[in-house]
C-alpha atoms as a PDB file:
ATOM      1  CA  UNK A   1      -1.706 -21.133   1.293  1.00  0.00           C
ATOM      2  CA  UNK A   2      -1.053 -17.762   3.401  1.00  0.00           C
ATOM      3  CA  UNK A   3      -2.113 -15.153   1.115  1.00  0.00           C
ATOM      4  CA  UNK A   4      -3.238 -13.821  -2.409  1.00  0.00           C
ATOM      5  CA  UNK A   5      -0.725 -12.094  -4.882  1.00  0.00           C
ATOM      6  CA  UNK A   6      -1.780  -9.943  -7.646  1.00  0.00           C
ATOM      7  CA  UNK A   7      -0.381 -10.787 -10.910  1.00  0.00           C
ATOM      8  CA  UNK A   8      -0.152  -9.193 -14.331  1.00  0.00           C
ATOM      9  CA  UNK A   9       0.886 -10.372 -18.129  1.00  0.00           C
ATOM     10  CA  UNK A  10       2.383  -7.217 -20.233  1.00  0.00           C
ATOM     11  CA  UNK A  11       2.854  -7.349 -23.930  1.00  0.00           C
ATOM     12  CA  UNK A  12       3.799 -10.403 -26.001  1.00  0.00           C
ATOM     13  CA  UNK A  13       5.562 -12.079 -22.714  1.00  0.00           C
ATOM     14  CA  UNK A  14       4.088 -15.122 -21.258  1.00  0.00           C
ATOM     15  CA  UNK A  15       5.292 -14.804 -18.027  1.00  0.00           C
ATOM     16  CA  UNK A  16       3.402 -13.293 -14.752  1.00  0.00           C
ATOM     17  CA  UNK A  17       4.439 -10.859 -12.898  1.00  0.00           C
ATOM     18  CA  UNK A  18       3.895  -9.597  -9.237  1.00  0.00           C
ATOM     19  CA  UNK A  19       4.815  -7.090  -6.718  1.00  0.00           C
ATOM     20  CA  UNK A  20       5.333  -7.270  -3.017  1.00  0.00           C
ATOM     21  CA  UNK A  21       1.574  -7.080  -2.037  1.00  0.00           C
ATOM     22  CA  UNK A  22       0.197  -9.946  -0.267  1.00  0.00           C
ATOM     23  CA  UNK A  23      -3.603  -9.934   0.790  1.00  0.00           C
ATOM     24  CA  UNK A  24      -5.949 -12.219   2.506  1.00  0.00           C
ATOM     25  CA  UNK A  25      -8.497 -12.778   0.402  1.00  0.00           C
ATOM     26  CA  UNK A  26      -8.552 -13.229  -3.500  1.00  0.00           C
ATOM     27  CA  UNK A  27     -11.184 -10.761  -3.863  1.00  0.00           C
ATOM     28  CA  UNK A  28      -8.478  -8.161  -2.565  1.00  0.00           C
ATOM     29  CA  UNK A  29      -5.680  -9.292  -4.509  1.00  0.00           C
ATOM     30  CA  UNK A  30      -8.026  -9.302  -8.174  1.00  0.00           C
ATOM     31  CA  UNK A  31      -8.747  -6.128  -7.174  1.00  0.00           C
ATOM     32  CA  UNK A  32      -5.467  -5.050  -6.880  1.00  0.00           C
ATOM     33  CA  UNK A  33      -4.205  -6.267  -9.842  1.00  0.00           C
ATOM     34  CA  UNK A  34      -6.981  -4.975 -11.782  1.00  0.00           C
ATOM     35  CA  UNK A  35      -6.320  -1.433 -10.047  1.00  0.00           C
ATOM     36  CA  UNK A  36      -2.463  -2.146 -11.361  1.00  0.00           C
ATOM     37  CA  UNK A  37      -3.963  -3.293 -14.876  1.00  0.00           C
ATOM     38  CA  UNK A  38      -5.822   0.117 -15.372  1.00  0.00           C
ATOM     39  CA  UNK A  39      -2.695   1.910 -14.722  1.00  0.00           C
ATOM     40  CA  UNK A  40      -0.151   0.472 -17.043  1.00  0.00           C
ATOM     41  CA  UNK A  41      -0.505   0.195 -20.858  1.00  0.00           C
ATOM     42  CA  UNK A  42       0.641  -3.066 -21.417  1.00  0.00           C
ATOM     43  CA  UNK A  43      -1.186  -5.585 -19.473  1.00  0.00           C
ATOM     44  CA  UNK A  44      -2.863  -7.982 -21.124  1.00  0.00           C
ATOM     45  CA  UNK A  45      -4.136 -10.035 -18.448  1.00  0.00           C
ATOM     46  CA  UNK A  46      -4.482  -9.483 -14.553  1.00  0.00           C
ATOM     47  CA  UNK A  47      -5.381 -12.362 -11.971  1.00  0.00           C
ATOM     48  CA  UNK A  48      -5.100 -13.005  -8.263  1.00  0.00           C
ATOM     49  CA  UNK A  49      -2.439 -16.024  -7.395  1.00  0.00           C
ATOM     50  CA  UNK A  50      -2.015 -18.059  -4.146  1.00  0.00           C
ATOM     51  CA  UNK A  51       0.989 -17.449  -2.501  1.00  0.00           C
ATOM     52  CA  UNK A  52       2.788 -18.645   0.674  1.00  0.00           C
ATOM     53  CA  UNK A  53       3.734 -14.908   1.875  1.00  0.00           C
ATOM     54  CA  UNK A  54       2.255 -13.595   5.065  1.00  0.00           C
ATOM     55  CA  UNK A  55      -0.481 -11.156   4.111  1.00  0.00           C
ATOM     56  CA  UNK A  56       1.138  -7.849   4.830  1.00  0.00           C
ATOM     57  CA  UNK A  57      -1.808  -5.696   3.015  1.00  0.00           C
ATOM     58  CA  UNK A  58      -5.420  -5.113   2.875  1.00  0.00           C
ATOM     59  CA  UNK A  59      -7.695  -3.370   0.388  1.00  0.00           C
ATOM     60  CA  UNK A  60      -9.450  -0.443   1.203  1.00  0.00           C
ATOM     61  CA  UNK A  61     -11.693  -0.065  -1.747  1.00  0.00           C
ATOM     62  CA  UNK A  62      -9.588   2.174  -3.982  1.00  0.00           C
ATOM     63  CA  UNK A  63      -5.791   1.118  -2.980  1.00  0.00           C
ATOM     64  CA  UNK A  64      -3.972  -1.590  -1.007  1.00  0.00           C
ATOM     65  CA  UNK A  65      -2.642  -0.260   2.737  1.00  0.00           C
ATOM     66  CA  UNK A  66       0.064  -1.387   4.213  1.00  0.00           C
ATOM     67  CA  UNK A  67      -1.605  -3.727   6.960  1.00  0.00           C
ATOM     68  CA  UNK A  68       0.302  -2.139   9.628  1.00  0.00           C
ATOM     69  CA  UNK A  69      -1.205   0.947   8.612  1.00  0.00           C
ATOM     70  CA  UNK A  70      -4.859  -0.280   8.187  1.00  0.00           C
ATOM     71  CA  UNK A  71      -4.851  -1.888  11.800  1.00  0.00           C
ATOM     72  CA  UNK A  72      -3.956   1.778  13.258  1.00  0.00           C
ATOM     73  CA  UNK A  73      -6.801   3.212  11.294  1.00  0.00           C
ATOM     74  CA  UNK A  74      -9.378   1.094  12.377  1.00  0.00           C
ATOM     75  CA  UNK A  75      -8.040   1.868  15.746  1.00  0.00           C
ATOM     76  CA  UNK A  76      -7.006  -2.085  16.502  1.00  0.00           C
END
């Protein structure tokens, strides 16, 4: 496994659903999808998923950065 995904369930479907985010730890990716959870109406359910992406984002607390962009701001 490379990297987390987060994942939602909308409505009556069944089936999960992700975006293009990819983090390194499942803490980040819950996080994520529970940040993505609070914004649309119709999730049900939210969850972090393994995933054999590269990670290509981190979470700052409040929102996922682009990991390019969060090793400039930490001055890496």
């Amino acid at each position: 496994m490379s990297s987390f995904k987060p994942q939602v369930m909308v409505s009556n479907d069944t089936k999960w659903y992700d975006n293009a985010l990819r983090f390194a730890t499942q803490y980040e990716a819950e996080a994520a999808a529970r940040d993505l959870a609070g914004r649309w109406t119709a999730v049900r359910k939210h969850r972090a998923a393994p995933s054999e992406d590269p990670v290509n984002s981190q979470w700052d607390g409040r929102r996922a950065v682009p990991l390019e962009l969060a090793k400039h701001d930490n001055g890496k």
